[in-house]
Protein backbone atom coordinates (compact mmCIF):
# COMPACT_ATOMS: atom_id res chain seq x y z
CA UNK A 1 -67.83 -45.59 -31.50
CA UNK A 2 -65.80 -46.37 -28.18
CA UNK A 3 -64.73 -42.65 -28.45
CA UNK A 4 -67.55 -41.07 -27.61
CA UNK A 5 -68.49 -40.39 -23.60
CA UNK A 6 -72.42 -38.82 -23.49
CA UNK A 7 -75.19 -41.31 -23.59
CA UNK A 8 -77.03 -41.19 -26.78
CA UNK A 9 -79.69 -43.38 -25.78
CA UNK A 10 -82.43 -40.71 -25.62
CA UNK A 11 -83.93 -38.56 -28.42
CA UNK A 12 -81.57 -35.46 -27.81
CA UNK A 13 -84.87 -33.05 -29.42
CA UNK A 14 -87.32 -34.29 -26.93
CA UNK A 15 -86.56 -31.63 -24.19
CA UNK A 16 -85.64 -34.06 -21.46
CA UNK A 17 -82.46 -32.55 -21.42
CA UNK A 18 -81.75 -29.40 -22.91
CA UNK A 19 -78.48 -29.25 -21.21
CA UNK A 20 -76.58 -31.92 -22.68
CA UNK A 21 -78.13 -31.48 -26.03
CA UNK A 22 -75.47 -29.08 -27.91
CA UNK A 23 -73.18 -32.26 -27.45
CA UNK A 24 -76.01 -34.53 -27.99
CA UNK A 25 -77.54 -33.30 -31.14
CA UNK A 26 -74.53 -33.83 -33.49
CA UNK A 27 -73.43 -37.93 -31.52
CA UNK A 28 -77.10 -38.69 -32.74
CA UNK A 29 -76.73 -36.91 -36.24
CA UNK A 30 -73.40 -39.43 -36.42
CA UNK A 31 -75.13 -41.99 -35.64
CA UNK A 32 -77.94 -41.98 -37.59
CA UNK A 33 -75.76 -41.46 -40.33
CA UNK A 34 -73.74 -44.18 -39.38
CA UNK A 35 -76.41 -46.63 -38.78
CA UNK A 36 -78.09 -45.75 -42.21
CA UNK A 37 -74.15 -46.76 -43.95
CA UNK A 38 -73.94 -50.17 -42.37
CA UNK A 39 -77.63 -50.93 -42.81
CA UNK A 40 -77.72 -50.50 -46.74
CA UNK A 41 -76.20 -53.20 -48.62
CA UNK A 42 -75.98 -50.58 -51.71
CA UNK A 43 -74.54 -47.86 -50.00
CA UNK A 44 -70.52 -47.62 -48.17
CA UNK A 45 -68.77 -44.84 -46.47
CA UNK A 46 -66.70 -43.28 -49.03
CA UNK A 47 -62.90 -42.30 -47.74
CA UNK A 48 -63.84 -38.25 -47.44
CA UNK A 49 -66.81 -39.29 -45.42
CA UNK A 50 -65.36 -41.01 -43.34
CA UNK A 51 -62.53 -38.02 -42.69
CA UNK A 52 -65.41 -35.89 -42.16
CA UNK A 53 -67.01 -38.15 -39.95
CA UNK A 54 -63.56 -38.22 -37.52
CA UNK A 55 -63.15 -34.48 -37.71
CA UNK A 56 -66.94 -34.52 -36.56
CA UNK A 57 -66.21 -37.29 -33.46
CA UNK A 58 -63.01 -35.21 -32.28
CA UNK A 59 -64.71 -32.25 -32.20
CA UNK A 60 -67.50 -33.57 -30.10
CA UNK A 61 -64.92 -35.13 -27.63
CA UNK A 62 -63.10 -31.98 -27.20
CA UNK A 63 -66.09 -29.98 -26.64
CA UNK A 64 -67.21 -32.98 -24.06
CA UNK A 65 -63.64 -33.21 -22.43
CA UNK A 66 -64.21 -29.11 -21.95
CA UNK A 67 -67.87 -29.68 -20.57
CA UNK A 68 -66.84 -31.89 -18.18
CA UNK A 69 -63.75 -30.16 -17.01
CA UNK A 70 -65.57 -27.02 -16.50
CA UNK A 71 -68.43 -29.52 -14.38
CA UNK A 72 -65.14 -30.41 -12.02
CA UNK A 73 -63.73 -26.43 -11.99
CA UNK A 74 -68.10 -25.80 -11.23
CA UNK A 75 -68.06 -28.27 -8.14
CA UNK A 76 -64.97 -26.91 -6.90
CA UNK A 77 -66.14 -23.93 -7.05
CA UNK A 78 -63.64 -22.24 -9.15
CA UNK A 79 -65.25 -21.95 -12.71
CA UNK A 80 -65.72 -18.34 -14.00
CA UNK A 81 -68.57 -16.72 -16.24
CA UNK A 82 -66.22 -16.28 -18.74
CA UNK A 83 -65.51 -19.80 -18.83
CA UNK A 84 -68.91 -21.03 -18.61
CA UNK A 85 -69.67 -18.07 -21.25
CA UNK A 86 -66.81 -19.83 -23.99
CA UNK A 87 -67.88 -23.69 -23.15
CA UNK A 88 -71.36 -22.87 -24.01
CA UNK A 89 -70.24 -20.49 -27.30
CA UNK A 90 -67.51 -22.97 -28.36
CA UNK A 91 -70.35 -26.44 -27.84
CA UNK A 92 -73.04 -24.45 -29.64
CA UNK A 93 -71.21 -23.60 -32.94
CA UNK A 94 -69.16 -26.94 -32.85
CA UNK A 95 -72.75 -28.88 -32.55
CA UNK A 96 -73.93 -26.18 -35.63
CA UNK A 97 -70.90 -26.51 -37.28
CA UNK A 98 -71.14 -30.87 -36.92
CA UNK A 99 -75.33 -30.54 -37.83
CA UNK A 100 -74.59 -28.80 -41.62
CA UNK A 101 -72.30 -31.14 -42.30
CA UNK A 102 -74.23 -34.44 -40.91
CA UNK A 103 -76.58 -32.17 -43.67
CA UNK A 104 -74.41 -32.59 -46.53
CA UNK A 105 -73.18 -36.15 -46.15
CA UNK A 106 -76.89 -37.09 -45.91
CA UNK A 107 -77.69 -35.49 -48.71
CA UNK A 108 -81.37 -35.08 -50.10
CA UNK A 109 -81.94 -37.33 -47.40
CA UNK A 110 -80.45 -34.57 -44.53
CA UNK A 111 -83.34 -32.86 -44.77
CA UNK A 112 -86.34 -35.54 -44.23
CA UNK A 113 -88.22 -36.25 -40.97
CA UNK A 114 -86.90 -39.17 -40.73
CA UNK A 115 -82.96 -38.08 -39.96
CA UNK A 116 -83.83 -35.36 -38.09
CA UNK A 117 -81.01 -33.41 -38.23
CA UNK A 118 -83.26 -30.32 -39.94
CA UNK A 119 -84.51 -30.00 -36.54
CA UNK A 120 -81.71 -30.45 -34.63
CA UNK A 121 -80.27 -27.53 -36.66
CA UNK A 122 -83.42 -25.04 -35.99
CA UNK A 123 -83.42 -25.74 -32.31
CA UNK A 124 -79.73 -24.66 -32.19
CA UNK A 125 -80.10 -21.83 -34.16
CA UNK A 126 -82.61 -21.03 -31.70
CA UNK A 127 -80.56 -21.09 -29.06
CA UNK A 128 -78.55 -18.30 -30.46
CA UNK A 129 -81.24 -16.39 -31.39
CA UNK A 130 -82.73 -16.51 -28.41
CA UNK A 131 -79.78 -16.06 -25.98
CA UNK A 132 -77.96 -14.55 -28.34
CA UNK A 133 -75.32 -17.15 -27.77
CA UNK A 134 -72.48 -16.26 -29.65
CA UNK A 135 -72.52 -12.79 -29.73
CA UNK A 136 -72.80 -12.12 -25.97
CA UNK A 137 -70.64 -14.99 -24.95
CA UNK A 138 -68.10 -13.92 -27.39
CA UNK A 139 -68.05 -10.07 -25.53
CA UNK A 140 -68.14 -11.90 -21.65
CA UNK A 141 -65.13 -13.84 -22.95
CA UNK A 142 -63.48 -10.73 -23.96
CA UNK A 143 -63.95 -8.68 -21.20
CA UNK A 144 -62.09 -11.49 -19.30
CA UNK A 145 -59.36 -11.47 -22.35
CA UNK A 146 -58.76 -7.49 -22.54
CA UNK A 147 -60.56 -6.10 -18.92
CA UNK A 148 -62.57 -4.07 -20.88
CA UNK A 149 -66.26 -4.45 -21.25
CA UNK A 150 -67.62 -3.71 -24.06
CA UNK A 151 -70.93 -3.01 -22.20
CA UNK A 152 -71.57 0.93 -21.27
């Protein structure tokens, strides 16, 4: 798993840092997954998992490559809202969209306490509930696309 560039040494759900965890939450849900294939002599990564499983990894590069790039535009003082407002839309769903499918390979199993991914997947759908993530970054990023808000 050379490919992957966030440390995933911490528990992603245990609010030490909420910031990273969009990218965090679905590197953990891989690796759990991943950990739980190699350790069970009775059990091998079938060829469509393991497509799924490199659609998941690019994803989560791309959305770190665009996390970080935005950090360096931040520091330089040249990122805008509406960039900041499509980094966090575009890492939310990806980590969302990489959660239900961590889900689905698991199986009956995606859904017990012990591969949390259940729980990774409430506390992002609370983000967007809460913020109202994708909806309201989705209009910022707009208004930047078309110059007209969509707020009167």
């Amino acid at each position: 798993m050379a490919v992957v560039f966030c440390d995933v040494a911490s528990d992603p759900a245990s609010g030490s840092d909420k910031q990273k965890a969009p990218i965090i939450f679905p590197v953990a849900n891989l690796f759990k997954y991943v950990n739980l294939c190699s350790s069970d002599p009775y059990f091998s990564i079938p060829q469509h998992t393991r497509e799924l499983l490199t659609d998941m990894i690019t994803e989560i590069t791309k959305a770190q490559f665009l996390t970080w790039r935005l950090g360096v535009l931040r520091n330089e003082g040249r990122a805008t809202t509406a960039q900041i407002s499509m980094c966090k839309r575009n890492n939310v769903e990806m980590a969302l969209n990489i959660a239900r499918e961590a889900r689905q390979v698991l199986g009956a199993m995606g859904i017990t306490g012990e591969y949390s991914i259940m729980r990774h997947m409430m506390n992002l759908e609370s983000v967007i509930t809460y913020e109202g993530t994708h909806d309201i970054h989705l209009l910022i990023t707009g208004l930047d696309i078309t110059g007209e808000s969509a707020f009167k």
